[in-house]
N, C-alpha and C. Protein backbone atom coordinates (compact mmCIF):
# COMPACT_ATOMS: atom_id res chain seq x y z
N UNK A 1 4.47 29.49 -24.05
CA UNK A 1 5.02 28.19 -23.68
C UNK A 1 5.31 28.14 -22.17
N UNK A 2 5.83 29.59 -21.45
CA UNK A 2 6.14 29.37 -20.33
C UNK A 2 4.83 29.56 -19.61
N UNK A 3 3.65 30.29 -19.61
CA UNK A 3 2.59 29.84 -19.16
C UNK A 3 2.21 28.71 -19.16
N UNK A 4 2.10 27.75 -20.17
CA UNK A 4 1.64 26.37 -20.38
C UNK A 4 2.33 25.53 -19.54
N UNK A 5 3.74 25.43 -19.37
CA UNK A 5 4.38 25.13 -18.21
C UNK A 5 3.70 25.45 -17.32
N UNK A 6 4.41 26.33 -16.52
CA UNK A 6 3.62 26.56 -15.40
C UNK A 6 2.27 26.06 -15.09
N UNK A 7 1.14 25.99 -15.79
CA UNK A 7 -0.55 25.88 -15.38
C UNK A 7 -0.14 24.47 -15.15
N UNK A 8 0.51 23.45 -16.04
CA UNK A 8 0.75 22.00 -16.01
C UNK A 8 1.23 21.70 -14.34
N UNK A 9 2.65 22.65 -13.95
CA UNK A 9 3.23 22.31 -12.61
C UNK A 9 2.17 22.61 -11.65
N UNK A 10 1.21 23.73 -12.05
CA UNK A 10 0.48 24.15 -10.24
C UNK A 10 -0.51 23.10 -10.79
N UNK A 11 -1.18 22.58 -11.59
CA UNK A 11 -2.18 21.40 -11.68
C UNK A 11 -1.35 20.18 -10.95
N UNK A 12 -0.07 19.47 -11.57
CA UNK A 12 0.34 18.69 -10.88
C UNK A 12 0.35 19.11 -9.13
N UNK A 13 0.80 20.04 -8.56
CA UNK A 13 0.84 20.34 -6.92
C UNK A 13 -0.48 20.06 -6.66
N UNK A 14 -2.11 20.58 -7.61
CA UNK A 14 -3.12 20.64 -6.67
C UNK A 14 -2.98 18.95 -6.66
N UNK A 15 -2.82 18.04 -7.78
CA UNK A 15 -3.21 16.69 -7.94
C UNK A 15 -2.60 15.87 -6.59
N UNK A 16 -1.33 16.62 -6.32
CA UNK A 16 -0.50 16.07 -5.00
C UNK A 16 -1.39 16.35 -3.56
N UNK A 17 -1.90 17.38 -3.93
CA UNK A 17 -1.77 18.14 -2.66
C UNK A 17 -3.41 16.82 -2.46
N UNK A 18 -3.64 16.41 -2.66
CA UNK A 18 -5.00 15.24 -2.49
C UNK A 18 -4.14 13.77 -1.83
N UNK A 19 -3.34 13.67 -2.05
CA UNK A 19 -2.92 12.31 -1.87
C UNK A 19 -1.92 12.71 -0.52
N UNK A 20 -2.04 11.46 0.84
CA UNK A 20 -1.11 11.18 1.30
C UNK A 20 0.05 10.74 1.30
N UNK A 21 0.92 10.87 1.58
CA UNK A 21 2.29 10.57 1.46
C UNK A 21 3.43 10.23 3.10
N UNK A 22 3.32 9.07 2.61
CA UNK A 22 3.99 8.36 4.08
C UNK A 22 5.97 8.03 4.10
N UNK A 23 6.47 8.70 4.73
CA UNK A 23 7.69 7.52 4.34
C UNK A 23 8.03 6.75 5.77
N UNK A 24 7.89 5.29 4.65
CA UNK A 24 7.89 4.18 5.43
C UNK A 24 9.19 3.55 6.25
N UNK A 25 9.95 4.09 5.47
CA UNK A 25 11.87 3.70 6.00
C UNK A 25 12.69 4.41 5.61
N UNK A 26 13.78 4.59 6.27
CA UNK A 26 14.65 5.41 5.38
C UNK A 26 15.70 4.81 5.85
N UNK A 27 17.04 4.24 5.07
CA UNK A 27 17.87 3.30 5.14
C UNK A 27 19.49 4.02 4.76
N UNK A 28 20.62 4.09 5.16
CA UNK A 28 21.73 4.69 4.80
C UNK A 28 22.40 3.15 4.34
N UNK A 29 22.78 3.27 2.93
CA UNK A 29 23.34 2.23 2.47
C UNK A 29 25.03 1.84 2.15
N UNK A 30 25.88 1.70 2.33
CA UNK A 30 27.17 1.77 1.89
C UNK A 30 27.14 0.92 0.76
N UNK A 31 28.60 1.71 -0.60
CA UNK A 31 29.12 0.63 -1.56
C UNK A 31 30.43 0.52 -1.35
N UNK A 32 31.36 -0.25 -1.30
CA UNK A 32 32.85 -0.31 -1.01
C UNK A 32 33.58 0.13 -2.03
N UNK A 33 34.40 1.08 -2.00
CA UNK A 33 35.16 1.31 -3.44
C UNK A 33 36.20 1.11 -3.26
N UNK A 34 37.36 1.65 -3.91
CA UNK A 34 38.73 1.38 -3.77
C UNK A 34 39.03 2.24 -2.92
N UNK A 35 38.30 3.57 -2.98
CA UNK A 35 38.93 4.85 -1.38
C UNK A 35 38.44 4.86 -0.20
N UNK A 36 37.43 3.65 0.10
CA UNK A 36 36.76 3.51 1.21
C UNK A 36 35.28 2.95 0.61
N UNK A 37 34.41 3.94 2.37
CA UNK A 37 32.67 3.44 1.70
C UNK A 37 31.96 4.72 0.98
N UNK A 38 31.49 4.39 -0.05
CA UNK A 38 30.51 5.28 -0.47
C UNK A 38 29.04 5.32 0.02
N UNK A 39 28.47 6.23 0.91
CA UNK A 39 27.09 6.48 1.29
C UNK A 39 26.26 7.00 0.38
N UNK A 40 24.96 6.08 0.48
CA UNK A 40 23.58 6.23 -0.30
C UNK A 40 22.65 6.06 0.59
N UNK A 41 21.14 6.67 0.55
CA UNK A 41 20.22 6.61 1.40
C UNK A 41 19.02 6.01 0.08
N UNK A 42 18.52 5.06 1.13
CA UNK A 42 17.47 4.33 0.35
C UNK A 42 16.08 4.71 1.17
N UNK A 43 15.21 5.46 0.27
CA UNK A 43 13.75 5.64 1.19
C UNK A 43 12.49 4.56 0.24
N UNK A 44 11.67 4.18 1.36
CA UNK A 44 10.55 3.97 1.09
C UNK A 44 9.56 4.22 1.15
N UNK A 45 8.30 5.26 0.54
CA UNK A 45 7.57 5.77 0.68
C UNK A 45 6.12 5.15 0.09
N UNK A 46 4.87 5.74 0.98
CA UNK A 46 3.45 5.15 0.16
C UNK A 46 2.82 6.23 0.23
N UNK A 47 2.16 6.07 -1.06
CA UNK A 47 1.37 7.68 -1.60
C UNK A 47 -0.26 6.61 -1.47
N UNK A 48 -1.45 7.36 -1.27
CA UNK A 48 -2.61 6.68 -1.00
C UNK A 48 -3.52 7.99 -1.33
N UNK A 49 -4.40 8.20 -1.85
CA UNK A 49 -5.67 8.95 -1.38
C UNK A 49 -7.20 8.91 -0.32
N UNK A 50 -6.48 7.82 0.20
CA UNK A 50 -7.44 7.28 1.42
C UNK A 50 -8.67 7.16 0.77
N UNK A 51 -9.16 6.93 -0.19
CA UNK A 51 -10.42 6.32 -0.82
C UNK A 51 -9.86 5.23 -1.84
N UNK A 52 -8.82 4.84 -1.56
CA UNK A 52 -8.72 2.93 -2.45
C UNK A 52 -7.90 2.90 -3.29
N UNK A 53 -7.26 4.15 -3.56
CA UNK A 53 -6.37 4.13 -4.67
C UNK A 53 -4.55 4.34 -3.39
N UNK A 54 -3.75 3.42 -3.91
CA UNK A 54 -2.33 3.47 -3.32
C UNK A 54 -1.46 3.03 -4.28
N UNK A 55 -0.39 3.30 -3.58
CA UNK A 55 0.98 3.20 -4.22
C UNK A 55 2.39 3.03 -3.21
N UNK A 56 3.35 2.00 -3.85
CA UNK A 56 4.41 1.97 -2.90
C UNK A 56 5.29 2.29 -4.20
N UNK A 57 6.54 3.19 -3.49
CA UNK A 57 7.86 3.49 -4.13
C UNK A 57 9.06 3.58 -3.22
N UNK A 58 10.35 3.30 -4.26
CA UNK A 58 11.61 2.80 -2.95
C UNK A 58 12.59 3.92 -4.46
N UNK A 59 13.08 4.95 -3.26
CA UNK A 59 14.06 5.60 -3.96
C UNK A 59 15.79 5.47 -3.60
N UNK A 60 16.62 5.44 -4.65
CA UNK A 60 17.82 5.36 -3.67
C UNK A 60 18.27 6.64 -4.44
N UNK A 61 19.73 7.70 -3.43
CA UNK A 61 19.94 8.43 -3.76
C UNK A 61 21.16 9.01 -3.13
N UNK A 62 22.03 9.98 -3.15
CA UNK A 62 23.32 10.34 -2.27
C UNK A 62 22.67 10.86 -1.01
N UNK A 63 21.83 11.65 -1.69
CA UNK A 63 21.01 12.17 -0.07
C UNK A 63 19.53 12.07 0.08
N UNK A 64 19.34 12.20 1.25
CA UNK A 64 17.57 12.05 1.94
C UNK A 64 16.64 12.20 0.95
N UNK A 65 16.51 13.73 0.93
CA UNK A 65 15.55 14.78 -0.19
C UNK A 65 15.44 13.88 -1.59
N UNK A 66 16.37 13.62 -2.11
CA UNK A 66 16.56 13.35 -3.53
C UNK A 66 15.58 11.83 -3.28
N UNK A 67 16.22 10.92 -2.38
CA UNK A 67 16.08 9.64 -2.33
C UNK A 67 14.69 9.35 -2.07
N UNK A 68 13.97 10.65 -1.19
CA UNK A 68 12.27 10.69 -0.63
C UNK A 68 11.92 11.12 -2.25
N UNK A 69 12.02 12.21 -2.82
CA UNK A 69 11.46 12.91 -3.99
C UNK A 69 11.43 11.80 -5.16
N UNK A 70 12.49 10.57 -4.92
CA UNK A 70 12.11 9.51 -6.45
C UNK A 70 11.75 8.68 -6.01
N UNK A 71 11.48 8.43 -4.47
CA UNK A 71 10.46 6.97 -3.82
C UNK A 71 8.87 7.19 -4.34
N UNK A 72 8.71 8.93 -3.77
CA UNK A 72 7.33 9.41 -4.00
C UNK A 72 7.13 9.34 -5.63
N UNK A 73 7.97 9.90 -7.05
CA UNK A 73 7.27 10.16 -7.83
C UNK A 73 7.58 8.24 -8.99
N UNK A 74 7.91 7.43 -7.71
CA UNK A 74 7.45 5.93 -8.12
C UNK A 74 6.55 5.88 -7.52
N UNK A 75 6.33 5.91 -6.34
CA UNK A 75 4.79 5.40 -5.90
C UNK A 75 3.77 5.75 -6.67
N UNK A 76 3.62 7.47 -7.00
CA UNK A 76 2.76 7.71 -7.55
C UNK A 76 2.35 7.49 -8.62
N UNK A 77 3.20 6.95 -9.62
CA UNK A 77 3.27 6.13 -10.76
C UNK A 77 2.71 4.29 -10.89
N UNK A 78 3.27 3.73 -9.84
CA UNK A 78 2.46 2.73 -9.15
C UNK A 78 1.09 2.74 -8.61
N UNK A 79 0.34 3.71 -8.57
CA UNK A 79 -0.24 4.14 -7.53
C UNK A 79 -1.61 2.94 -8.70
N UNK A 80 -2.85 2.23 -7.63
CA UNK A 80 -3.20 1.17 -8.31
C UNK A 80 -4.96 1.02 -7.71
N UNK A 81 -6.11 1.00 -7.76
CA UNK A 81 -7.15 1.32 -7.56
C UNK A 81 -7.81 -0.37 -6.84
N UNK A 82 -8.18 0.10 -5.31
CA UNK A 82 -7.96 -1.40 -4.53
C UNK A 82 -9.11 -1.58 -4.52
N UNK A 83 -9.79 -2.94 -4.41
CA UNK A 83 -11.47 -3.35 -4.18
C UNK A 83 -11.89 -3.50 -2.38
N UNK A 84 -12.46 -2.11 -2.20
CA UNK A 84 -12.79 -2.30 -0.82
C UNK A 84 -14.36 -2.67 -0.57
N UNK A 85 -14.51 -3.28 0.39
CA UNK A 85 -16.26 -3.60 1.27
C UNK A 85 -16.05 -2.36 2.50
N UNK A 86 -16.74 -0.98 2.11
CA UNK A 86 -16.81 -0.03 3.29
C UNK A 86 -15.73 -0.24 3.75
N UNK A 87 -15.48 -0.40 4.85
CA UNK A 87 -13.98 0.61 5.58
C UNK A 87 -12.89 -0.37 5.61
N UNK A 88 -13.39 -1.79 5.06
CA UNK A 88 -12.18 -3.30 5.02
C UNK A 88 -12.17 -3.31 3.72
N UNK A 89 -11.58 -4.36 3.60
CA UNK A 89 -11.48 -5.44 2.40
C UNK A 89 -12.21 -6.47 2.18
N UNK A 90 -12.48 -6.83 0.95
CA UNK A 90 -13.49 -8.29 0.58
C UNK A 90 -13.53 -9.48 1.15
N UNK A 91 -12.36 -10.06 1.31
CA UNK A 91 -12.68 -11.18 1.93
C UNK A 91 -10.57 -11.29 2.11
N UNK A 92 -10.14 -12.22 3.01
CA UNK A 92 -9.12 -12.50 3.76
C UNK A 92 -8.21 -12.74 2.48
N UNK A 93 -6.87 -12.52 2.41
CA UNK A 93 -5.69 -12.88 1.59
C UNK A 93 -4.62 -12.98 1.90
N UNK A 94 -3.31 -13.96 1.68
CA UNK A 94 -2.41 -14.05 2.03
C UNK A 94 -1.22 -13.25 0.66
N UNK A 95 -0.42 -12.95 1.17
CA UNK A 95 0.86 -12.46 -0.20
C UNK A 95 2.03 -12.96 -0.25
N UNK A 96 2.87 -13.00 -1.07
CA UNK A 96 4.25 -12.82 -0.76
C UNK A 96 5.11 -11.85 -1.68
N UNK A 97 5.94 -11.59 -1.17
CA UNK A 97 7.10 -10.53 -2.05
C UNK A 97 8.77 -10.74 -1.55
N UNK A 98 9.35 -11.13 -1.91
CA UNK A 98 10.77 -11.74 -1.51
C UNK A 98 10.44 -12.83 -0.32
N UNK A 99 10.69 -12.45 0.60
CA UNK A 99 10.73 -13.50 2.01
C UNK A 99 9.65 -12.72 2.63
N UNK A 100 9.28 -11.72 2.48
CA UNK A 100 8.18 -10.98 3.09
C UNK A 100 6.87 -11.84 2.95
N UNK A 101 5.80 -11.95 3.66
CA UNK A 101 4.41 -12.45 3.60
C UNK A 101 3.66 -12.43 4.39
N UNK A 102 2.24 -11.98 4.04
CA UNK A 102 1.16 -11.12 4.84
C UNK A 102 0.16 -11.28 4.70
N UNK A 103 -0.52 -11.60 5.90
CA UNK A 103 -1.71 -12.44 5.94
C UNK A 103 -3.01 -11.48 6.13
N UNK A 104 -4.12 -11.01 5.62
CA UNK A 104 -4.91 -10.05 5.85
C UNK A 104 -6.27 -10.39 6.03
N UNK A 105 -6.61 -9.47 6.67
CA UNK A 105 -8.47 -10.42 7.22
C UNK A 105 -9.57 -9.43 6.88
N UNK A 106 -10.21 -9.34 6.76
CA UNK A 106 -11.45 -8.33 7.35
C UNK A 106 -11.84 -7.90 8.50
N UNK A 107 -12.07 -6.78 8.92
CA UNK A 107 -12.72 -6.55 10.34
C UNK A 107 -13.75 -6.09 10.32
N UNK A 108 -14.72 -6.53 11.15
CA UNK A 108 -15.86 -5.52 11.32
C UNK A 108 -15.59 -3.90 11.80
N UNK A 109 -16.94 -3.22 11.41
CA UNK A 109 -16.44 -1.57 11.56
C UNK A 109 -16.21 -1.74 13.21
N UNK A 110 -15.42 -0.75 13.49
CA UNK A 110 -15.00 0.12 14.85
C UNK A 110 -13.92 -0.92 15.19
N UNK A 111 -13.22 -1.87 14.67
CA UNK A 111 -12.11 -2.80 14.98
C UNK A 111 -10.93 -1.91 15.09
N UNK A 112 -11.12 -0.82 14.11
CA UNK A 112 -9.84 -0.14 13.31
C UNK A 112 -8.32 -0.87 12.66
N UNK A 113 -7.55 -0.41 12.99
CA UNK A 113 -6.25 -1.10 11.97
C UNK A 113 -5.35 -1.68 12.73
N UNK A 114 -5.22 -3.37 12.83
CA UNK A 114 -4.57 -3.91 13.84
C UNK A 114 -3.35 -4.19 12.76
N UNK A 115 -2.20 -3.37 12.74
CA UNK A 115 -1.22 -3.82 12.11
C UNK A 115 0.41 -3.06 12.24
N UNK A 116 1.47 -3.99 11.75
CA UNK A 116 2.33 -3.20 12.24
C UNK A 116 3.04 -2.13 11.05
N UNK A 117 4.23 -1.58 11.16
CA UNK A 117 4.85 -0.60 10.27
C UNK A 117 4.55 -0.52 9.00
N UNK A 118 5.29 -1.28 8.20
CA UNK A 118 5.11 -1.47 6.85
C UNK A 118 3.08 -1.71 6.19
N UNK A 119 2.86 -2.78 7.16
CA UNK A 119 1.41 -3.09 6.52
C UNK A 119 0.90 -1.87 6.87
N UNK A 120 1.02 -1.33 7.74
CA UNK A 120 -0.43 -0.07 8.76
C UNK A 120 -0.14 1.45 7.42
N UNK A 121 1.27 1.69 7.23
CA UNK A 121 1.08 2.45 6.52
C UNK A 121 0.48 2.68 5.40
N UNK A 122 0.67 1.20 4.55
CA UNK A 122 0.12 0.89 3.36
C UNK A 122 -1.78 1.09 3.59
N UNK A 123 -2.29 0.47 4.39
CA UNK A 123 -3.81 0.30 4.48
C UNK A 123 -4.46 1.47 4.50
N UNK A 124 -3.75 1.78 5.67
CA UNK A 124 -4.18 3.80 5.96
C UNK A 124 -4.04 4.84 4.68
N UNK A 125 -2.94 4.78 4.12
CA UNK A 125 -2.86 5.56 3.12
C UNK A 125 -4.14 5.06 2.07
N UNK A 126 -4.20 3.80 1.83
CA UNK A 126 -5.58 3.24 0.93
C UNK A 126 -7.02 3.71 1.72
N UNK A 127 -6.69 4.00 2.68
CA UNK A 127 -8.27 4.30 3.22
C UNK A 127 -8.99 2.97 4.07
N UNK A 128 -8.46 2.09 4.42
CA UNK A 128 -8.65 1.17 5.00
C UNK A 128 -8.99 1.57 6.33
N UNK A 129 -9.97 1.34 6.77
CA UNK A 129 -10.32 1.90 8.38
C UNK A 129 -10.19 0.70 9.40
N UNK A 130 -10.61 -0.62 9.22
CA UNK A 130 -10.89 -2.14 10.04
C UNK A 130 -10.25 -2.79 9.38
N UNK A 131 -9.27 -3.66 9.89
CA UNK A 131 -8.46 -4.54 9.24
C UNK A 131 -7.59 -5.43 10.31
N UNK A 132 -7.56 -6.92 9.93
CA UNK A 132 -6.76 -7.54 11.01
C UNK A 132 -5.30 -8.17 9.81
N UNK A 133 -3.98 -8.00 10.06
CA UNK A 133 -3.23 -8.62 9.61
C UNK A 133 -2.36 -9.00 10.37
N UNK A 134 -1.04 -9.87 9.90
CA UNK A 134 -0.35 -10.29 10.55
C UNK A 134 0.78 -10.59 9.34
N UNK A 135 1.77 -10.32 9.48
CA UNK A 135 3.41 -10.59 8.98
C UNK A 135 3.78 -11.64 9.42
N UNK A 136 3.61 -12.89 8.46
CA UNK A 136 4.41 -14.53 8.50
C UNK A 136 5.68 -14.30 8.25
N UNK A 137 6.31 -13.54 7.35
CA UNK A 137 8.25 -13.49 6.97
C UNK A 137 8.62 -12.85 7.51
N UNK A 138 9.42 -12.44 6.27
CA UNK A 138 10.83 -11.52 6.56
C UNK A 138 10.23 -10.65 7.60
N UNK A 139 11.28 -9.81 8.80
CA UNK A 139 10.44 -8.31 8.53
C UNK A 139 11.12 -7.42 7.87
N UNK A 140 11.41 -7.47 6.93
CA UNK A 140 12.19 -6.40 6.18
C UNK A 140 11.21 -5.46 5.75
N UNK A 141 11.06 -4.49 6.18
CA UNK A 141 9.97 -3.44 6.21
C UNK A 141 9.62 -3.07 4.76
N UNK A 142 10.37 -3.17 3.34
CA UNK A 142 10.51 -3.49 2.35
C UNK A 142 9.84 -3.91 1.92
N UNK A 143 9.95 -5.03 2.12
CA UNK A 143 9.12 -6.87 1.68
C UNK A 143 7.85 -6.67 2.31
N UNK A 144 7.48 -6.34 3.66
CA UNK A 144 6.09 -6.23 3.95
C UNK A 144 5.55 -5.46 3.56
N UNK A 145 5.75 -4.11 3.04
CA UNK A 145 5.35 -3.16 2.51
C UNK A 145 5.04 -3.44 0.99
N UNK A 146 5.55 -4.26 0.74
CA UNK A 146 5.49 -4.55 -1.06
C UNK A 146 4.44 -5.70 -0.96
N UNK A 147 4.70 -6.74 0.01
CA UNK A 147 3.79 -7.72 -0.33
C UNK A 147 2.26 -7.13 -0.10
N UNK A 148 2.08 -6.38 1.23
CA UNK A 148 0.75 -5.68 1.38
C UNK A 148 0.25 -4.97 0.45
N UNK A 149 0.93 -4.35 -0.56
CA UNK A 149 0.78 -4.07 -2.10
C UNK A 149 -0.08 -5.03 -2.92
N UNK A 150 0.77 -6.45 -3.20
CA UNK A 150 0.43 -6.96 -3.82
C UNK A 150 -0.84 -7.94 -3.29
N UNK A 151 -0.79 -8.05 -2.04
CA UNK A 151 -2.18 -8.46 -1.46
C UNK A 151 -3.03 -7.64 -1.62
N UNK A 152 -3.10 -6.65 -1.78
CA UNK A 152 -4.64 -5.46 -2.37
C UNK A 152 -4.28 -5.53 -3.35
N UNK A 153 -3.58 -5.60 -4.20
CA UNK A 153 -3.80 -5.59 -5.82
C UNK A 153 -4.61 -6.87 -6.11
N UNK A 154 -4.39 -7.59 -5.74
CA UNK A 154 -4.89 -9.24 -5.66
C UNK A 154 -6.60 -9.60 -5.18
N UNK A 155 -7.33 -8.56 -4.43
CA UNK A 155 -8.55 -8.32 -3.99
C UNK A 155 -9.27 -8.41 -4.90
N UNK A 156 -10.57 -8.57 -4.58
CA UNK A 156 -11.51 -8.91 -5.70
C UNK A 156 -13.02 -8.80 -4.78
N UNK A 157 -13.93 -8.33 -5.33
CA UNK A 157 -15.23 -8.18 -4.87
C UNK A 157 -15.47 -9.86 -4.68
N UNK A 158 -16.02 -9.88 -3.33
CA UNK A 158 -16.48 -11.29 -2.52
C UNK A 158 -17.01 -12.14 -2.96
N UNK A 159 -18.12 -11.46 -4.49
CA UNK A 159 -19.24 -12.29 -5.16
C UNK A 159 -17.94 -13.02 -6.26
N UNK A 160 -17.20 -11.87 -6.82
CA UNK A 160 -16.66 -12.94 -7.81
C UNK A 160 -15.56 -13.50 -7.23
N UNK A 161 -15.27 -13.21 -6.46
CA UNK A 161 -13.81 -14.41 -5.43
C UNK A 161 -14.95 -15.64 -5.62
N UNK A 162 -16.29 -15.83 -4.77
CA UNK A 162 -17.07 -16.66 -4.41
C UNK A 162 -17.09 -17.67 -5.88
N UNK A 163 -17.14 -16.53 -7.07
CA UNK A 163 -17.98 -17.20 -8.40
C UNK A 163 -16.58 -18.24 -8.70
N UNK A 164 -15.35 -17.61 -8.59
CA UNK A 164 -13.64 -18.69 -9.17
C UNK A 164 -13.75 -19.47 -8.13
N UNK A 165 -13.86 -19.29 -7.03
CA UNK A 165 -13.80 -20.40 -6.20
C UNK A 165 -14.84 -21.72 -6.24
N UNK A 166 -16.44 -21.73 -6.83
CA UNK A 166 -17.27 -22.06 -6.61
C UNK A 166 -17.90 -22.29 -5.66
N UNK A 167 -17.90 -21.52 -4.58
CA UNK A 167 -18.43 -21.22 -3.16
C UNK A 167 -19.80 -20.17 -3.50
N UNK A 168 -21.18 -20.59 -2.41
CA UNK A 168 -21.49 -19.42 -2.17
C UNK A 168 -20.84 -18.44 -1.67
N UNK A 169 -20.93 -17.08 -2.25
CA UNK A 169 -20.95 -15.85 -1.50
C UNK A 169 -21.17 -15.65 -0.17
N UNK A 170 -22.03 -16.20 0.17
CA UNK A 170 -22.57 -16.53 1.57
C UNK A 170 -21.07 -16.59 2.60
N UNK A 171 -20.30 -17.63 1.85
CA UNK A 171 -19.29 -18.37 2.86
C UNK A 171 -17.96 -17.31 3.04
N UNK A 172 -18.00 -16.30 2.16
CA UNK A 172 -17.17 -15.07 1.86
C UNK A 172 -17.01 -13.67 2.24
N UNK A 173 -18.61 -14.19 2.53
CA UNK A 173 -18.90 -12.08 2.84
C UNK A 173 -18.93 -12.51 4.49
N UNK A 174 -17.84 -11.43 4.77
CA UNK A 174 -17.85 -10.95 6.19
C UNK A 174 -19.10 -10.83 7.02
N UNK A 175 -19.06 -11.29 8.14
CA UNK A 175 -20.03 -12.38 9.06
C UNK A 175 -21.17 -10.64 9.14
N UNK A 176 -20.82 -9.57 9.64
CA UNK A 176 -21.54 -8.64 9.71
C UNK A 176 -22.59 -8.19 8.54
N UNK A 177 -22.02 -8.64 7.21
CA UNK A 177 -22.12 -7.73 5.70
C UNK A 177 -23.77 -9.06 5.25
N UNK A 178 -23.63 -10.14 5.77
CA UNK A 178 -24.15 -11.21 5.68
C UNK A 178 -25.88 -10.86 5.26
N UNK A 179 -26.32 -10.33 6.64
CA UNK A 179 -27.82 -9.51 6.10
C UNK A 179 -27.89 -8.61 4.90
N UNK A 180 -26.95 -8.13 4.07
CA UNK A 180 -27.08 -7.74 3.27
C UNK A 180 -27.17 -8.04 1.73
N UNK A 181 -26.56 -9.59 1.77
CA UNK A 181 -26.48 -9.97 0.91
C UNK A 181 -28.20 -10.78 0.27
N UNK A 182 -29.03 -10.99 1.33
CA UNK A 182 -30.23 -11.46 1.14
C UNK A 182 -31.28 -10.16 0.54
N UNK A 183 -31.26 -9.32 1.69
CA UNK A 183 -31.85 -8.32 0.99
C UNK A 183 -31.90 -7.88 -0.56
């Protein structure tokens, strides 16, 4: 039994040891009690394997360690398989998540990642190489980080965005990707 353990834990480490792991914020929180303030640390972390698969998690906890160790083993539980075109995304999307909201584009290759905290970590960890975004809300590093979540969860290959929308494809696929679609 205690072998079987064990082979399970060093399989879980190699499974880790593949995925990046970012922390995105780390926040010291007070609660007011009757003897004063009570301190808690709130982290936010994104786990990614840089080939399309990511995850965001938000741990709270008395201390750092604890609060990073249950951000990470939510993310990785979240962790959610994104629709990329080579080193971008399919075609442009907007998100929201509380007051947070994030506007995302495609870039052609060698653009690389025009973005700030919350979004840049999220993309990178997904493997995103070219990308133009921009943060309309909150900046609660939080909220942008979650909505950039839910804007790649929300992605969809260009042909069938094109097919719900009733647009050619044509009008969808990134201006570079264009010769390819004839071929």
């Amino acid at each position: 039994m205690a072998k079987r353990e064990r082979r399970s834990k060093e399989r879980e480490k190699e499974e880790r040891d593949d995925l990046v792991e970012r922390v995105v914020h780390l926040a010291r929180t007070a609660k007011v009690v009757q003897g004063g303030r009570r301190f808690a640390f709130r982290a936010v972390v994104v786990v990614g394997d840089q080939k399309g698969r990511v995850g965001v998690g938000v741990g709270k906890a008395r201390e750092v360690p604890d609060a990073i160790r249950k951000a990470s083993d939510q993310a990785r539980k979240a962790m959610v398989q994104i629709s990329l075109l080579g080193s971008t995304i399919p075609h442009a999307i907007e998100a929201n998540f509380g007051a947070g909201r994030v506007l995302l584009k495609p870039a052609s290759p060698g653009t690389g990642v025009i973005a700030g905290g919350g979004v840049r970590a999220v993309v990178e960890a997904c493997g995103i190489h070219d990308i133009l975004s921009k943060s309309l809300g909150s900046d609660n590093i939080l909220n942008v980080a979650q909505a950039t979540f839910v804007a790649l969860q929300e992605l969809q290959d260009f042909r069938r965005e094109a097919q719900n929308r009733g647009v050619d494809p044509q009008h969808l696929a990134p201006f570079w990707y264009k010769e390819e679609i004839h071929a």
